[in-house]
N, C-alpha and C. Protein backbone atom coordinates (compact mmCIF):
# COMPACT_ATOMS: atom_id res chain seq x y z
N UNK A 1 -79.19 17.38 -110.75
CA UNK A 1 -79.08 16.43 -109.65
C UNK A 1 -77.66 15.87 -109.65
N UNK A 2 -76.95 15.66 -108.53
CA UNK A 2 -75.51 15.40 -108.16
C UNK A 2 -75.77 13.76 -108.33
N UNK A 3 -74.56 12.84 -108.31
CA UNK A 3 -74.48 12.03 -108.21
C UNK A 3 -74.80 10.91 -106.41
N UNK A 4 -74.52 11.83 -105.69
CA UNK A 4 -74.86 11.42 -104.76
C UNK A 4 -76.23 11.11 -104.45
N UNK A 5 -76.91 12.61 -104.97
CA UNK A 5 -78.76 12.14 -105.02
C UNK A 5 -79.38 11.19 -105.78
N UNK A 6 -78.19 10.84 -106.87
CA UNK A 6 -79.06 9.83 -107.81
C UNK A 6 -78.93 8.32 -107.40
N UNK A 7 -77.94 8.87 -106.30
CA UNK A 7 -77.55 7.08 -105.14
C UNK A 7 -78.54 6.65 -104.40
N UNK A 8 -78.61 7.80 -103.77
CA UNK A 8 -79.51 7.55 -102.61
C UNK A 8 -81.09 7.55 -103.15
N UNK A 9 -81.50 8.22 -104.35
CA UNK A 9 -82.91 7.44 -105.23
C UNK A 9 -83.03 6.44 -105.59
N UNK A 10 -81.70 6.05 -106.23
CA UNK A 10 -81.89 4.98 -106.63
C UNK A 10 -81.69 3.26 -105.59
N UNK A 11 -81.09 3.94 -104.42
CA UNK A 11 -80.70 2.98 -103.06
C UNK A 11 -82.74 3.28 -102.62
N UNK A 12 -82.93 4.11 -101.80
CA UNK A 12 -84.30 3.68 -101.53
C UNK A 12 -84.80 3.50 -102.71
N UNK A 13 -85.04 3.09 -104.07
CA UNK A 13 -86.14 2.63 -105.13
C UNK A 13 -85.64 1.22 -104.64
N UNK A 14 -84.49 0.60 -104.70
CA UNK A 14 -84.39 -0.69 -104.56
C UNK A 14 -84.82 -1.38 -103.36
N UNK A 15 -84.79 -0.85 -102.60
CA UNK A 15 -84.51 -0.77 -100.95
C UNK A 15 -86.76 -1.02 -100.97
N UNK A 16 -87.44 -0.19 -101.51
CA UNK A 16 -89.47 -0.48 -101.84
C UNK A 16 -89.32 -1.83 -102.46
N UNK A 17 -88.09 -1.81 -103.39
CA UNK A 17 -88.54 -3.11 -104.79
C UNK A 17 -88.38 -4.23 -103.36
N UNK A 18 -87.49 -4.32 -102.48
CA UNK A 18 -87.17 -5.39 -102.11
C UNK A 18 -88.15 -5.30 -101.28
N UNK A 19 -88.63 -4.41 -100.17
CA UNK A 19 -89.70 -4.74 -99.51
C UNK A 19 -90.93 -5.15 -99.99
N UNK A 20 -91.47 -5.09 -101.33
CA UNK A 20 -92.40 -5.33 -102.18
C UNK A 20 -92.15 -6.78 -102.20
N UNK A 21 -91.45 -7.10 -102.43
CA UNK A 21 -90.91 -8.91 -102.59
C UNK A 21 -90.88 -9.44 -100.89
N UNK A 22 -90.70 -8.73 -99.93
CA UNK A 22 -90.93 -9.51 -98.62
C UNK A 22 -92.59 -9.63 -98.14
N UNK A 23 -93.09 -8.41 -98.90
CA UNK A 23 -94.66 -8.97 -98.94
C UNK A 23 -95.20 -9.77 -99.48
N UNK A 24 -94.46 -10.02 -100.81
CA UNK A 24 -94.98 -10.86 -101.63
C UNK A 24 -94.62 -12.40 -101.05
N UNK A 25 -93.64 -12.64 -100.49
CA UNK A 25 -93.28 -13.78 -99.82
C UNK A 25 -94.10 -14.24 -98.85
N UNK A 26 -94.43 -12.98 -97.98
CA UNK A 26 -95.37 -13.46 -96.41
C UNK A 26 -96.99 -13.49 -97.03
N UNK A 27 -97.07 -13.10 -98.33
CA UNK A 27 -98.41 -13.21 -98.47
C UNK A 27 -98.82 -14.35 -98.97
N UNK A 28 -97.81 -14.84 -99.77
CA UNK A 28 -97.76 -16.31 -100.90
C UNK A 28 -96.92 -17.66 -99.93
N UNK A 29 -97.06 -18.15 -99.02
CA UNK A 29 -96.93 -19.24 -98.42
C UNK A 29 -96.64 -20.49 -99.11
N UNK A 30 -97.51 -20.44 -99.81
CA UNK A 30 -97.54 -21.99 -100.35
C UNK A 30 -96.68 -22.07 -101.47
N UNK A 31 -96.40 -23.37 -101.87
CA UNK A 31 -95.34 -23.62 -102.91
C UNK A 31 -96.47 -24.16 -104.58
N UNK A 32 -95.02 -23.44 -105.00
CA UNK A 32 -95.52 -23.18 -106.38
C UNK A 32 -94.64 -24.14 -107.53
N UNK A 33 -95.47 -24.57 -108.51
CA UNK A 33 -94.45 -25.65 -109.15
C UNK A 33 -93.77 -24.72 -110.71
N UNK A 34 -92.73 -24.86 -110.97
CA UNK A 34 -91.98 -24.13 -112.48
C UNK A 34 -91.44 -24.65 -113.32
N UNK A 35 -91.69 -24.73 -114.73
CA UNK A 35 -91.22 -25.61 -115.72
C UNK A 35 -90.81 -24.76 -116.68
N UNK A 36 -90.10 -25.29 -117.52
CA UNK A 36 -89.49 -24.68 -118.43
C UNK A 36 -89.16 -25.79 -119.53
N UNK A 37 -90.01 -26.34 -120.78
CA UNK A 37 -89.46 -27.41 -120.88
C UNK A 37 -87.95 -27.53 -121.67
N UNK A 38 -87.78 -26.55 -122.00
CA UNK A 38 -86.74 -26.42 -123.66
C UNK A 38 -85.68 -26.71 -122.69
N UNK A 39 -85.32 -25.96 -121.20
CA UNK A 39 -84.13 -25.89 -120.57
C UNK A 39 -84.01 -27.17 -119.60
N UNK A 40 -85.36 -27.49 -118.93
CA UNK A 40 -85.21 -28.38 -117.48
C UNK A 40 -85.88 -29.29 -118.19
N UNK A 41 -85.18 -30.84 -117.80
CA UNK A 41 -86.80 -31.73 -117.93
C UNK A 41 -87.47 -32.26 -116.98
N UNK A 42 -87.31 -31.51 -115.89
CA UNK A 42 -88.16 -32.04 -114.81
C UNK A 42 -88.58 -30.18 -114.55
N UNK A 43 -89.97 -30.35 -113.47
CA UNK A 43 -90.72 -29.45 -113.16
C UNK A 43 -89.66 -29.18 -111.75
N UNK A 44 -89.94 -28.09 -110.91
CA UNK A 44 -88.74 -27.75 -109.76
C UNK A 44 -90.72 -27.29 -109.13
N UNK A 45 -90.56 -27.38 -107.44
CA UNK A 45 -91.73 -26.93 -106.44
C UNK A 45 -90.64 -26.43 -105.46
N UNK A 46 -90.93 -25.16 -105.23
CA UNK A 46 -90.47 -24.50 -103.97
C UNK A 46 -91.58 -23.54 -103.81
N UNK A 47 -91.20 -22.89 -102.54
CA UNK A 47 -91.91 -21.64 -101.90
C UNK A 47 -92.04 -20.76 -102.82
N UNK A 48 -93.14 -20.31 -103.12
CA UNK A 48 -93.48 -18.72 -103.30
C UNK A 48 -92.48 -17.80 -103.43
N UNK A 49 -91.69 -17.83 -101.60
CA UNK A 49 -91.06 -16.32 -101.84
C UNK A 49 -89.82 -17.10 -102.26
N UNK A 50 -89.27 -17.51 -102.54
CA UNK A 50 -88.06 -18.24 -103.04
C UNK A 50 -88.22 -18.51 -104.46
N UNK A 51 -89.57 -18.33 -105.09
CA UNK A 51 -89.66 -18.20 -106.74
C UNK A 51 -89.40 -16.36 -107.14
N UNK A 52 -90.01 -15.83 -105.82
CA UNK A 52 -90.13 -14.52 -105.82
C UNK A 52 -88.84 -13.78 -105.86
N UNK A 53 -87.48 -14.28 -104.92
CA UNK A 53 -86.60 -14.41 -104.97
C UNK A 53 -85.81 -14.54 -105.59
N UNK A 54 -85.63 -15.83 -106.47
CA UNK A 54 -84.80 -15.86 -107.57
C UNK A 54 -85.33 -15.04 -108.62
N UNK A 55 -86.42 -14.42 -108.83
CA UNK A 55 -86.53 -13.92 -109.95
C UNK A 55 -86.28 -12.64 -110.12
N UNK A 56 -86.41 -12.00 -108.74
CA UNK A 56 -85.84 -10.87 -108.52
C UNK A 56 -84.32 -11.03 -108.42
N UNK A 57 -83.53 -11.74 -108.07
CA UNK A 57 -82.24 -12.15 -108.29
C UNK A 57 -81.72 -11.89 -109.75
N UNK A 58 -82.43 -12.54 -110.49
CA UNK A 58 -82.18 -12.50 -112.21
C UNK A 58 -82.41 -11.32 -112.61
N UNK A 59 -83.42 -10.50 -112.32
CA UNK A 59 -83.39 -9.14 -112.84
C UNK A 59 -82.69 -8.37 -112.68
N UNK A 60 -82.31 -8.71 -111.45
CA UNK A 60 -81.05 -7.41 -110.81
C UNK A 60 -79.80 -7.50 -111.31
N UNK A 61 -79.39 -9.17 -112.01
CA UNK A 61 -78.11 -9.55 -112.25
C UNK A 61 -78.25 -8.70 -113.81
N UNK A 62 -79.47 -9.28 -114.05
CA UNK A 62 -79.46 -8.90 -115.81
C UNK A 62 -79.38 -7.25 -115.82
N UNK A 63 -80.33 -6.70 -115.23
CA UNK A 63 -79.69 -5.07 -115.08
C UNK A 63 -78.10 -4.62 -115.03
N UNK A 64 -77.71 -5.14 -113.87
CA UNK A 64 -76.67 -4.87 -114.19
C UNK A 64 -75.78 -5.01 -114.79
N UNK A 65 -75.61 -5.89 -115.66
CA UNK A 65 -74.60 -6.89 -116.77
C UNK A 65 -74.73 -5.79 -117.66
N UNK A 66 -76.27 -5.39 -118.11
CA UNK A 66 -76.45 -4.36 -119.22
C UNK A 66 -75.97 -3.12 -118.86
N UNK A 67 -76.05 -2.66 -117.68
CA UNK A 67 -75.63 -1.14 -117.34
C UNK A 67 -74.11 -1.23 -116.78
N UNK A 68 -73.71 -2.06 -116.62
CA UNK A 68 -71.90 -2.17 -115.93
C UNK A 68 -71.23 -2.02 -117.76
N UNK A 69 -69.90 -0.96 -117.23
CA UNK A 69 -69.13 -0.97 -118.14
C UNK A 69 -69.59 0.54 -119.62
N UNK A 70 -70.72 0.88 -119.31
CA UNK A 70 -70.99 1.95 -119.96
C UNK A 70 -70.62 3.42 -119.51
N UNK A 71 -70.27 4.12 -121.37
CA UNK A 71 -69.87 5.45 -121.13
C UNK A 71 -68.44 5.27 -120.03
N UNK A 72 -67.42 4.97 -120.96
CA UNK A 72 -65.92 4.49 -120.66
C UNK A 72 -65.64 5.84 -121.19
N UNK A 73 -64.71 6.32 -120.30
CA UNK A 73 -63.75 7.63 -120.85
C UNK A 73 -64.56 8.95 -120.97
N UNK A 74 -65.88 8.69 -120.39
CA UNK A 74 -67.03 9.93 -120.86
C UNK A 74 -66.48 11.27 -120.03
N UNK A 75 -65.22 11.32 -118.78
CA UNK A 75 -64.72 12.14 -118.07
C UNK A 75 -63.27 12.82 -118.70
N UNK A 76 -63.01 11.86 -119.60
CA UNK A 76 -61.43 12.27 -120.45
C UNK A 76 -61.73 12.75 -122.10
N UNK A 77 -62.59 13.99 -121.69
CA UNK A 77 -62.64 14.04 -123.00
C UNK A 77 -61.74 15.38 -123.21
N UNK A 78 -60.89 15.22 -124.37
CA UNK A 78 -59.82 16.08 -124.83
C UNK A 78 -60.19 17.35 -125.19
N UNK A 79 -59.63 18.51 -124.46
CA UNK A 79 -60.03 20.12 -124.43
C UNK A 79 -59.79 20.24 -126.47
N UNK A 80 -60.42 21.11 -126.99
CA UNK A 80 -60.61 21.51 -128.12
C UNK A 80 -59.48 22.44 -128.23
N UNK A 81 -58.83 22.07 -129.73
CA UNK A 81 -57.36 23.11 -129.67
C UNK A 81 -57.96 24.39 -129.70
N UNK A 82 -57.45 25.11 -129.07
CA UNK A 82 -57.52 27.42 -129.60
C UNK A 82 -56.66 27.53 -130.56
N UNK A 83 -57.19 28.68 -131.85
CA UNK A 83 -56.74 28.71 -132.83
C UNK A 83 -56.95 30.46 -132.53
């Protein structure tokens, strides 16, 4: 598989993930309350798809933090001397 095909798989996989989250938004209306105590000391209430939202936000950031910057130089690799 070329690099181009592994764009465009991986562009529509994201492209379901996000429509999966606009269902999840129009289906979940109501607001939802989130705590965390170690970090926040107050509880936060917003919408559904706006919990749905940021959290898909965070995953995508954290994916990529881990996958940016890997396999540096994996194209310059030095021809083997002939003897």
């Amino acid at each position: 598989m070329n690099a181009n095909t592994k764009l465009i798989l991986k562009t529509l996989f994201l492209i379901v993930i996000l429509l999966l989250l606009v269902l999840m938004g129009m289906g979940n209306p109501g607001r939802v309350t989130f705590t965390l105590p170690l970090l926040m000391s107050h509880a936060i209430t917003a919408p559904a798809a706006l919990m749905y939202f940021a959290f898909f936000a965070v995953g995508v950031l954290t994916g990529t933090i881990l996958t940016a910057g890997g396999k540096k130089g994996a194209g310059a690799k030095s021809p083997k001397s002939e003897k």
